[in-house]
PDB file of N, CA and C in Angstrom:
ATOM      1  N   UNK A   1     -13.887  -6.059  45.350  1.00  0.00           N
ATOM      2  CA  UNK A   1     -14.296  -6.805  44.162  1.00  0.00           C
ATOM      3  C   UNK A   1     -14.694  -5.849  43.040  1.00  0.00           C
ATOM      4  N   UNK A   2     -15.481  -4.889  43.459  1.00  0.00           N
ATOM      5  CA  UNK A   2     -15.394  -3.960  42.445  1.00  0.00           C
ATOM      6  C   UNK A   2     -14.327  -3.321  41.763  1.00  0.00           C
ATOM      7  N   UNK A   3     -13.107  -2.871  42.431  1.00  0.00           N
ATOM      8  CA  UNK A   3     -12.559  -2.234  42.031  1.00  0.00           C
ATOM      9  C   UNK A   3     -11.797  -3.047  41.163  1.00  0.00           C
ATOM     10  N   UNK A   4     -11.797  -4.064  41.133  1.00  0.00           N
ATOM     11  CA  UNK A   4     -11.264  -5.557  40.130  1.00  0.00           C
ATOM     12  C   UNK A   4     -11.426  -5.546  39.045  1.00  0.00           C
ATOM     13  N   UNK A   5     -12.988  -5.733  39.287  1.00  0.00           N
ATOM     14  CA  UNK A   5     -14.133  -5.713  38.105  1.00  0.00           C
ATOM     15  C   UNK A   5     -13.872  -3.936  37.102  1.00  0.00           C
ATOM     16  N   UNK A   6     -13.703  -3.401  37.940  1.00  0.00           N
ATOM     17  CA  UNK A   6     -13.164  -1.446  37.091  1.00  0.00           C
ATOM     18  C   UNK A   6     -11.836  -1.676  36.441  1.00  0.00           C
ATOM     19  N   UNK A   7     -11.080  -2.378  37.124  1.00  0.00           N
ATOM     20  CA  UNK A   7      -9.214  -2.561  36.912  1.00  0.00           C
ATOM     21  C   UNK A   7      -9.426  -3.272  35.312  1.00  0.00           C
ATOM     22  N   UNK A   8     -10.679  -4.478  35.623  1.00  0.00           N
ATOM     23  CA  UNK A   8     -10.407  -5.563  34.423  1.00  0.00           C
ATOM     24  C   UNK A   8     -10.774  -4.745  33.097  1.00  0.00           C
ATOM     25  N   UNK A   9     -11.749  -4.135  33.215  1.00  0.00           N
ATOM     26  CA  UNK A   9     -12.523  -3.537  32.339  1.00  0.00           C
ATOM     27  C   UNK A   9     -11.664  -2.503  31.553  1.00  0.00           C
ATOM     28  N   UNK A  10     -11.070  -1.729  32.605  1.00  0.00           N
ATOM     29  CA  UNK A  10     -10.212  -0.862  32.196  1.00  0.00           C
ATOM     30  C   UNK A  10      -8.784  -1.832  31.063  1.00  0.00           C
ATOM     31  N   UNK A  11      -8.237  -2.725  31.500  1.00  0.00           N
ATOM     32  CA  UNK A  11      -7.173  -3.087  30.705  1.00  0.00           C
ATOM     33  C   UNK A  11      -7.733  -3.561  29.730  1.00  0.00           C
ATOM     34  N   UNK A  12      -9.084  -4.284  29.709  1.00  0.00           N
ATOM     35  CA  UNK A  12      -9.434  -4.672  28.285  1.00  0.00           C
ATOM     36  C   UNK A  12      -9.790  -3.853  27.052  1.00  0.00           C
ATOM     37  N   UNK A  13     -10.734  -2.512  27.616  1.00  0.00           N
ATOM     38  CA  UNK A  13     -10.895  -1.581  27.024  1.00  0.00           C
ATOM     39  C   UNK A  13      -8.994  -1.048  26.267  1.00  0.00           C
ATOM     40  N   UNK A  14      -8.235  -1.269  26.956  1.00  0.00           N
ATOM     41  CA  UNK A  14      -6.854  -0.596  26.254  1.00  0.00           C
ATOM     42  C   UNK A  14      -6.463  -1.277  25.842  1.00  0.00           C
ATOM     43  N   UNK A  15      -6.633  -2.713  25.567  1.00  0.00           N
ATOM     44  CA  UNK A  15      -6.218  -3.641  24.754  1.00  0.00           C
ATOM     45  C   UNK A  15      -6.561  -3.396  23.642  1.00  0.00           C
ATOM     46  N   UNK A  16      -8.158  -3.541  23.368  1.00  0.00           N
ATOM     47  CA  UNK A  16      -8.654  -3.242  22.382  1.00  0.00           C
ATOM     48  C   UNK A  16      -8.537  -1.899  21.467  1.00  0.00           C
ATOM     49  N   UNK A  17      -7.801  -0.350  22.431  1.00  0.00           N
ATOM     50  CA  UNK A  17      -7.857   0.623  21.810  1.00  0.00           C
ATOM     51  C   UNK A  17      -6.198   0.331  21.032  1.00  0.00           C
ATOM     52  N   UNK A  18      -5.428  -0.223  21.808  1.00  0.00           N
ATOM     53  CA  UNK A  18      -3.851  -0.027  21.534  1.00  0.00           C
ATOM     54  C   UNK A  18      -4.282  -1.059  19.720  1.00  0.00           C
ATOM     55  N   UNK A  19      -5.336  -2.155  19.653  1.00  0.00           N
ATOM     56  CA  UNK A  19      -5.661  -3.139  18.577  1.00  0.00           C
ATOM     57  C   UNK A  19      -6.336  -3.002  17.597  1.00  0.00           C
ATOM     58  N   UNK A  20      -6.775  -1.804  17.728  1.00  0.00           N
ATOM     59  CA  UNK A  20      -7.725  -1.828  16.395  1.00  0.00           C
ATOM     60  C   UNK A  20      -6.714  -1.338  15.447  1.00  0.00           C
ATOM     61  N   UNK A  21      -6.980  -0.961  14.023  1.00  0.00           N
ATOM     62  CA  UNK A  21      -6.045  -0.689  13.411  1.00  0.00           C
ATOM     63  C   UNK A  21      -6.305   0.925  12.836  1.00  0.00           C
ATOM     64  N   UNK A  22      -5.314   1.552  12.699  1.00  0.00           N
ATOM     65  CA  UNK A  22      -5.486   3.021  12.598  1.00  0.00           C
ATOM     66  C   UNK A  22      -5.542   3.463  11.165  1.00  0.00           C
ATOM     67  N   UNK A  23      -5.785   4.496  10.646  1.00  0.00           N
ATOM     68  CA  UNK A  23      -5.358   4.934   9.298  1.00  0.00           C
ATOM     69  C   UNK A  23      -4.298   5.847   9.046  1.00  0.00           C
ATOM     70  N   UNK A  24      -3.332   5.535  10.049  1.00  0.00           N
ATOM     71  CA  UNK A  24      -1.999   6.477  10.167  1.00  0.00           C
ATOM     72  C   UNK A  24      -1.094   5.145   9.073  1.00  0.00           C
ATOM     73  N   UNK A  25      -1.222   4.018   9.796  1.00  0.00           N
ATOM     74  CA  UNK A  25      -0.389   2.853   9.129  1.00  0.00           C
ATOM     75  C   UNK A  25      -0.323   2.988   7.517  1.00  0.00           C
ATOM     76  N   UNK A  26      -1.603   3.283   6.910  1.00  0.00           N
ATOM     77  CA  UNK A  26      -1.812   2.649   5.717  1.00  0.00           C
ATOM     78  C   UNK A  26      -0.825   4.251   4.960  1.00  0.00           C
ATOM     79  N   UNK A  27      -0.957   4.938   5.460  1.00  0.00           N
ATOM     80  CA  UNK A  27      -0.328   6.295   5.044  1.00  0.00           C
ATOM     81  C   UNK A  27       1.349   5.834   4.965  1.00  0.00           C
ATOM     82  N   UNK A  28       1.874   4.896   5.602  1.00  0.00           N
ATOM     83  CA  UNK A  28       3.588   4.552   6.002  1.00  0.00           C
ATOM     84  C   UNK A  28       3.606   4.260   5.015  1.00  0.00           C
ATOM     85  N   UNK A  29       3.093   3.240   4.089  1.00  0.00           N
ATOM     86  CA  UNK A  29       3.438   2.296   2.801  1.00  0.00           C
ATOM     87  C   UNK A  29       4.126   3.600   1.686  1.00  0.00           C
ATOM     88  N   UNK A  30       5.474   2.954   1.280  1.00  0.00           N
ATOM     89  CA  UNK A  30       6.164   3.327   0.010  1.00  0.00           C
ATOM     90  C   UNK A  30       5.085   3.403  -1.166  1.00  0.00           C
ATOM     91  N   UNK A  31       4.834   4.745  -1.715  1.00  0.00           N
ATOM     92  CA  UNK A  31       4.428   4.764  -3.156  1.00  0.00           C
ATOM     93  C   UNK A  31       5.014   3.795  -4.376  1.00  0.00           C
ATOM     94  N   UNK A  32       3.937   2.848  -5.083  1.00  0.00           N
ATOM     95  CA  UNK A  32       4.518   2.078  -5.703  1.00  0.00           C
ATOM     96  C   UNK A  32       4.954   2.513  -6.957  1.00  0.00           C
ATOM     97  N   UNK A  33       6.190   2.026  -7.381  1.00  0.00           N
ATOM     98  CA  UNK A  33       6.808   2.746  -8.838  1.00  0.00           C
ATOM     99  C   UNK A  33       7.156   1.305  -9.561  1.00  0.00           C
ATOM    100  N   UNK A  34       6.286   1.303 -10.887  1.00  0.00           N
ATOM    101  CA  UNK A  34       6.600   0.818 -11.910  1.00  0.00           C
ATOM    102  C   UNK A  34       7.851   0.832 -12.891  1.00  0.00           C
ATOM    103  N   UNK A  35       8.476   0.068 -13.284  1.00  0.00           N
ATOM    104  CA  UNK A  35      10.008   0.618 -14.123  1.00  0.00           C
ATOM    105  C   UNK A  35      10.078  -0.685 -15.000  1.00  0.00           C
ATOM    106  N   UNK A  36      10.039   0.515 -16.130  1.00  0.00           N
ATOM    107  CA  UNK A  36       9.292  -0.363 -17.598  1.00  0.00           C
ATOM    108  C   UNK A  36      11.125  -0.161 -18.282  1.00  0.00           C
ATOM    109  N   UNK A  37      11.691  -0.976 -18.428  1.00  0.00           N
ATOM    110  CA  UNK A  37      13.053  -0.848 -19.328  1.00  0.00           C
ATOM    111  C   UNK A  37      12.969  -1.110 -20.459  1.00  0.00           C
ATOM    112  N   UNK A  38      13.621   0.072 -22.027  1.00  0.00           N
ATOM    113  CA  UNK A  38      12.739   0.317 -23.086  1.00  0.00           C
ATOM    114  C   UNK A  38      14.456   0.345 -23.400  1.00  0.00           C
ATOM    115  N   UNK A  39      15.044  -0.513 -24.157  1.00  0.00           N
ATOM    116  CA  UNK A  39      16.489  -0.060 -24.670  1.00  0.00           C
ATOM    117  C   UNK A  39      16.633  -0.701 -26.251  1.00  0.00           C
ATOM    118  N   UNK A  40      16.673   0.292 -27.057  1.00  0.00           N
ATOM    119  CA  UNK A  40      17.198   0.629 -28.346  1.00  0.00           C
ATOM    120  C   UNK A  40      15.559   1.345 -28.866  1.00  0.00           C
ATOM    121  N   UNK A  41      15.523   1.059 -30.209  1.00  0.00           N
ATOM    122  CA  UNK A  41      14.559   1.713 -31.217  1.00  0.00           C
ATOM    123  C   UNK A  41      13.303   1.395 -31.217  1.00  0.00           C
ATOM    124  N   UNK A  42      11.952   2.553 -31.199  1.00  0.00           N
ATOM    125  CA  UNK A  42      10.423   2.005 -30.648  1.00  0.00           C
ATOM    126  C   UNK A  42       9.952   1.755 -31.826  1.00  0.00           C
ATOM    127  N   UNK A  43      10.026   0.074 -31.109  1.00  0.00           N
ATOM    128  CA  UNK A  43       9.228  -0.823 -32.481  1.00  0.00           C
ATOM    129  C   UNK A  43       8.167  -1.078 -31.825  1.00  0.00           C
ATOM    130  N   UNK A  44       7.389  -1.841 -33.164  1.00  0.00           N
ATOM    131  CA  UNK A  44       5.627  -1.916 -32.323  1.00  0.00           C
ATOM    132  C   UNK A  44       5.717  -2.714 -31.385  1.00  0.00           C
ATOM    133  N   UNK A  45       6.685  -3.787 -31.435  1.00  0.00           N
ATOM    134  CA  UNK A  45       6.699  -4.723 -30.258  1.00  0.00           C
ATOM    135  C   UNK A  45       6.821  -4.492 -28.954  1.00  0.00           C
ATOM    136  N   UNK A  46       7.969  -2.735 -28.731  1.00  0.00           N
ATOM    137  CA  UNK A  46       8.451  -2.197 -27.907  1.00  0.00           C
ATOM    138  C   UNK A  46       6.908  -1.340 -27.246  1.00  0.00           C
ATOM    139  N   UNK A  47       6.579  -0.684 -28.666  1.00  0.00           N
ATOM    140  CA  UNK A  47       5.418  -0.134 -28.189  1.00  0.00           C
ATOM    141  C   UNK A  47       4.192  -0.869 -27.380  1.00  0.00           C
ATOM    142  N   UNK A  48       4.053  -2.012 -27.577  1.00  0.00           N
ATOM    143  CA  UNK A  48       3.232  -3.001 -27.108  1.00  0.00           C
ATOM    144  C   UNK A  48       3.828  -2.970 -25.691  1.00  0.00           C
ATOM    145  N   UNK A  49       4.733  -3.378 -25.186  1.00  0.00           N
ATOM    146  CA  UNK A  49       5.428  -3.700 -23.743  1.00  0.00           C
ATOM    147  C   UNK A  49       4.636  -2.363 -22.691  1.00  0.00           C
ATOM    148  N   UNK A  50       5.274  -1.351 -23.698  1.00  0.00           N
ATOM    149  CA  UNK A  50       5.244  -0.495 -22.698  1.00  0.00           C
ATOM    150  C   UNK A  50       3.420  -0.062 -22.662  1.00  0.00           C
ATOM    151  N   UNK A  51       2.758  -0.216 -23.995  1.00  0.00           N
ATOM    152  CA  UNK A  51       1.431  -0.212 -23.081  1.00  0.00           C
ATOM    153  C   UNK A  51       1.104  -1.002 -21.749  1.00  0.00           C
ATOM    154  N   UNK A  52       1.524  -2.183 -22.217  1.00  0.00           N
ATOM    155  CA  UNK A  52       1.037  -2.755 -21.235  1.00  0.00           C
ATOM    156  C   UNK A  52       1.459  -2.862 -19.731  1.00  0.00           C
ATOM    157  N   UNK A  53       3.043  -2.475 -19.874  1.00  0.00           N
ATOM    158  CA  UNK A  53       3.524  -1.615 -18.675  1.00  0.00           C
ATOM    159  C   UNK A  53       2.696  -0.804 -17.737  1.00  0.00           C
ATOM    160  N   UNK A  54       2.252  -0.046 -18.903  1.00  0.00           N
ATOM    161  CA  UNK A  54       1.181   1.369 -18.319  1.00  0.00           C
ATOM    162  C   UNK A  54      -0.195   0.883 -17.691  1.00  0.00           C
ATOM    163  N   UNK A  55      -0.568   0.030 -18.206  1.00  0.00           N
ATOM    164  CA  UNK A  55      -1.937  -0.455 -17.758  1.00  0.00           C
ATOM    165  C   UNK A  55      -1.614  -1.494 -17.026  1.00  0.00           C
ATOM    166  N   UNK A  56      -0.463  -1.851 -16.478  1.00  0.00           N
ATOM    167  CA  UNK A  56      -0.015  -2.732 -15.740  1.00  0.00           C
ATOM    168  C   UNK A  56      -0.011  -1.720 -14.247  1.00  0.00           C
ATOM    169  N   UNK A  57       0.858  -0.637 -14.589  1.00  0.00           N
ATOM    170  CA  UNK A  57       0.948   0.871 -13.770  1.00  0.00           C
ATOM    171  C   UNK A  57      -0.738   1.071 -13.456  1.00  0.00           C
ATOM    172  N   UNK A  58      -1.645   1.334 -14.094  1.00  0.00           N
ATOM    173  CA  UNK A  58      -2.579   2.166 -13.414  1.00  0.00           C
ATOM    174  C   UNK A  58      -3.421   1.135 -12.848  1.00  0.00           C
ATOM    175  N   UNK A  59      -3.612  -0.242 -13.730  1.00  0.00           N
ATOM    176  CA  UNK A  59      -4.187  -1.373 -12.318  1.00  0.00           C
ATOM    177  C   UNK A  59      -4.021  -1.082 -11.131  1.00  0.00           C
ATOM    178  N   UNK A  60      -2.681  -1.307 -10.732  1.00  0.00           N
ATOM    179  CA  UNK A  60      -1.764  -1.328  -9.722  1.00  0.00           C
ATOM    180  C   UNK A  60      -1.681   0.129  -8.867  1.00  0.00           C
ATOM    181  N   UNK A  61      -2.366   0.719  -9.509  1.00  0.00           N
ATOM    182  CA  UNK A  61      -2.617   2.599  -8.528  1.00  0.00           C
ATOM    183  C   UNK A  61      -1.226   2.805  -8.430  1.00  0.00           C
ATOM    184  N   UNK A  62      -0.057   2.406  -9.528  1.00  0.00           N
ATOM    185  CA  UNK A  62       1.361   2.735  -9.385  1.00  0.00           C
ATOM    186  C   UNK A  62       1.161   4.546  -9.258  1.00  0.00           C
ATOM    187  N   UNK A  63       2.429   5.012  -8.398  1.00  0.00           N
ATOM    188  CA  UNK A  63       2.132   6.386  -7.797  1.00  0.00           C
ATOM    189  C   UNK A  63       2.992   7.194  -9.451  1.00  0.00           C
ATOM    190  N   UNK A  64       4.181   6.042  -9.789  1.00  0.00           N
ATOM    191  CA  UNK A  64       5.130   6.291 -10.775  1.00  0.00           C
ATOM    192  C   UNK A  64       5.670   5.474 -11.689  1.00  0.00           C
ATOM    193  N   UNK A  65       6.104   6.020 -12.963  1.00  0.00           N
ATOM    194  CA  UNK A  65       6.410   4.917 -14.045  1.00  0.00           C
ATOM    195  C   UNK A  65       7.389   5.449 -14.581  1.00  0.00           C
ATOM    196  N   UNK A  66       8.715   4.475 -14.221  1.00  0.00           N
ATOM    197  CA  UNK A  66       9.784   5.385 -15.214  1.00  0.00           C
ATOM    198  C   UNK A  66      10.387   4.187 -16.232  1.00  0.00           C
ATOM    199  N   UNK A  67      10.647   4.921 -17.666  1.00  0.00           N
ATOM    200  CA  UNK A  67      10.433   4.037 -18.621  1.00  0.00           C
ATOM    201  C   UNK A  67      12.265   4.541 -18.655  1.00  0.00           C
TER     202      UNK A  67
END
């Protein structure tokens, strides 16, 4: 009966280690890239977009912004 009671303990304990969540995972995620499309002549209107592109980008902890 003991050695049951050691067996059970033991698989739950590795349940729980295989379950918790690691900080290897969060490292997998794709760097996020922003892509602001800017085509013909920078008018203020254009200029406006792309601020807000940008501060759309650094909310967002974007890694990259290609305009």
């Amino acid at each position: 009966m003991k050695m049951i009671s050691g067996l059970f303990i033991f698989l739950i304990l590795g349940a729980l280690i295989v379950a918790a969540p690691s900080g290897v995972d969060a490292q997998n995620q794709d760097p996020l890239v922003i892509v602001l499309t800017a085509d013909g002549p920078l008018t203020p209107a254009m200029g406006e977009y792309l601020q807000r592109g940008l501060r759309l980008a650094e909310q967002r902890q974007a890694e990259l912004v290609v305009v």
